[in-house]
C-alpha atoms as a PDB file:
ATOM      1  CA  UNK A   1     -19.291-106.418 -16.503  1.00  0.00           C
ATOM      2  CA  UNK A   2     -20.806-105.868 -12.735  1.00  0.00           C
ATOM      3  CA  UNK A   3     -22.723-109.052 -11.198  1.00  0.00           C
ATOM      4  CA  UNK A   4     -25.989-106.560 -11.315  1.00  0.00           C
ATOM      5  CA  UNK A   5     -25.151-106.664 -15.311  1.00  0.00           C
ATOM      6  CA  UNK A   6     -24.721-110.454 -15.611  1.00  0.00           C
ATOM      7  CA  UNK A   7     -27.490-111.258 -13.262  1.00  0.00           C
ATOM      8  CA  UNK A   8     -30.078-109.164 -15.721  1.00  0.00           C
ATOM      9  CA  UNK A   9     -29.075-111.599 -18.420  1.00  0.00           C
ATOM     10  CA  UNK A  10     -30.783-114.297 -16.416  1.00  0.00           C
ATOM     11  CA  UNK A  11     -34.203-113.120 -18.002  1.00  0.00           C
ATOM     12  CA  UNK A  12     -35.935-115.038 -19.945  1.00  0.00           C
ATOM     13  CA  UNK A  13     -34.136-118.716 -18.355  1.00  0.00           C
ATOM     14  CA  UNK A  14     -36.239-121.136 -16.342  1.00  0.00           C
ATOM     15  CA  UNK A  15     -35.409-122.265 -13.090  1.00  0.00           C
ATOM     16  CA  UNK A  16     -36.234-125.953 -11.898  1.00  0.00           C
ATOM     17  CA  UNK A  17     -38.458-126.214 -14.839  1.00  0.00           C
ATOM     18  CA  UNK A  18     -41.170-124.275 -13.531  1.00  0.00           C
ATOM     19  CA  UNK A  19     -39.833-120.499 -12.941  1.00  0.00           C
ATOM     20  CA  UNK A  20     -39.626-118.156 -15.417  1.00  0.00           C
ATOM     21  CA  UNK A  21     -37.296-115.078 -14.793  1.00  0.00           C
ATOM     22  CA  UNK A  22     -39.816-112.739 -16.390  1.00  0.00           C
ATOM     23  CA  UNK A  23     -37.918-109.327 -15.606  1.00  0.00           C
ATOM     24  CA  UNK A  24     -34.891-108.400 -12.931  1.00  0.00           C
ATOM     25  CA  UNK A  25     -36.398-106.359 -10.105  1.00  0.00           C
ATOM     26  CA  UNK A  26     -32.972-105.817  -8.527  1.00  0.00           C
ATOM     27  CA  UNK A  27     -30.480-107.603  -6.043  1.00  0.00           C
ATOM     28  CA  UNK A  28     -26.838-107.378  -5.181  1.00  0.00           C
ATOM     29  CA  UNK A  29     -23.173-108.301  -6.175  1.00  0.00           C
ATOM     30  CA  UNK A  30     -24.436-111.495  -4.607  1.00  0.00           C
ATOM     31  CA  UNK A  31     -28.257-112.255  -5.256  1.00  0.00           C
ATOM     32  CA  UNK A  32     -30.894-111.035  -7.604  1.00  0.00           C
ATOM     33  CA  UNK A  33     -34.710-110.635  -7.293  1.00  0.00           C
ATOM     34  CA  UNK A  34     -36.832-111.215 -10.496  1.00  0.00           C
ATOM     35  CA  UNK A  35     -40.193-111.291 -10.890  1.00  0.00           C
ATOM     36  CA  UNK A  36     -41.627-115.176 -11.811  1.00  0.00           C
ATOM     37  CA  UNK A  37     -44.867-117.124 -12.670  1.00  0.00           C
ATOM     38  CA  UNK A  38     -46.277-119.975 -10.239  1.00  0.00           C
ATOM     39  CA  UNK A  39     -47.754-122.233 -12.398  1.00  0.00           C
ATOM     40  CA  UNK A  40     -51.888-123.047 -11.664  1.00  0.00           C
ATOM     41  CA  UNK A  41     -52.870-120.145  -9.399  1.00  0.00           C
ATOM     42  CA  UNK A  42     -55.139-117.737 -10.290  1.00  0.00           C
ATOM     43  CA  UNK A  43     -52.736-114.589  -8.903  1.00  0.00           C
ATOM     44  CA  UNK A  44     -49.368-116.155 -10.266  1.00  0.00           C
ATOM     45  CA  UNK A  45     -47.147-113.137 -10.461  1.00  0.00           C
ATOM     46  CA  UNK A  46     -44.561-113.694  -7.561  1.00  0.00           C
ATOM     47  CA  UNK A  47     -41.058-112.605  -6.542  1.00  0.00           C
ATOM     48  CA  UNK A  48     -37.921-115.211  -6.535  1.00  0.00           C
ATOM     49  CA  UNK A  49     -34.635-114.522  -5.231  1.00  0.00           C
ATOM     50  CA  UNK A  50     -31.737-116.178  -6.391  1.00  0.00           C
ATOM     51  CA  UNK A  51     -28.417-116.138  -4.873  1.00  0.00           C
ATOM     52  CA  UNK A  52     -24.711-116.945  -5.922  1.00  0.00           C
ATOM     53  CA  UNK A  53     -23.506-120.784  -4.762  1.00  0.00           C
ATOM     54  CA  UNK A  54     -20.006-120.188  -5.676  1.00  0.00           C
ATOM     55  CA  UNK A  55     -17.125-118.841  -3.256  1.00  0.00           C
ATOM     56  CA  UNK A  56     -15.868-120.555  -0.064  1.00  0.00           C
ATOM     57  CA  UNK A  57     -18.851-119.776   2.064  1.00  0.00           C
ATOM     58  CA  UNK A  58     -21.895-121.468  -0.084  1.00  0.00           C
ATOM     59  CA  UNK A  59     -21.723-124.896   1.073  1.00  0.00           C
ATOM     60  CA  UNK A  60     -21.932-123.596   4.605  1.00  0.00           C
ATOM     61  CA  UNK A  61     -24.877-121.496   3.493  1.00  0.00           C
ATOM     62  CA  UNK A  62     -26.496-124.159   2.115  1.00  0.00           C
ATOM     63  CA  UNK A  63     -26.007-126.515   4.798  1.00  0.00           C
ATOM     64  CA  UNK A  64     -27.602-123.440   7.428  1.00  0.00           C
ATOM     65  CA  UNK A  65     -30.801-123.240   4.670  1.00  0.00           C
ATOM     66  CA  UNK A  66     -31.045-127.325   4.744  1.00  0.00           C
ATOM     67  CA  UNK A  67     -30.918-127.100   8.882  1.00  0.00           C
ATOM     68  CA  UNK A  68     -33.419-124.174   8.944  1.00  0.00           C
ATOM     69  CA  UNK A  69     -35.606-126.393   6.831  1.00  0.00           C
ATOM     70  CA  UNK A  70     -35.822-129.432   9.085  1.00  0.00           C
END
């Protein structure tokens, strides 16, 4: 099965507690778009893109996302 396949099974889970994967929009061998909920707004269809944390190179992804935070 292709990552595209596997990440499609993702609808329907909850991320965080708060974001349901309401239908796969798309995405690559590597990250997949779905379209979500925000909880208590009026307009709450949004996008959320997830992306694979597994391989050699996520914890220095990570790390680059926590530095672009601060």
């Amino acid at each position: 099965m292709s990552n595209a396949a596997v990440w499609k099974t993702w609808e329907g889970r909850v991320v965080e507690g708060k974001y349901p994967l309401r239908q796969w929009l798309g995405g690559s061998e590597h990250s997949a778009v779905f379209l979500t909920e925000l909880q208590g707004l009026p307009s709450s269809k949004a996008a959320i893109k997830l992306i694979a944390a597994d391989g050699p190179e996520a914890d220095r992804q990570i790390a680059r996302w926590r530095a672009a935070a601060q």
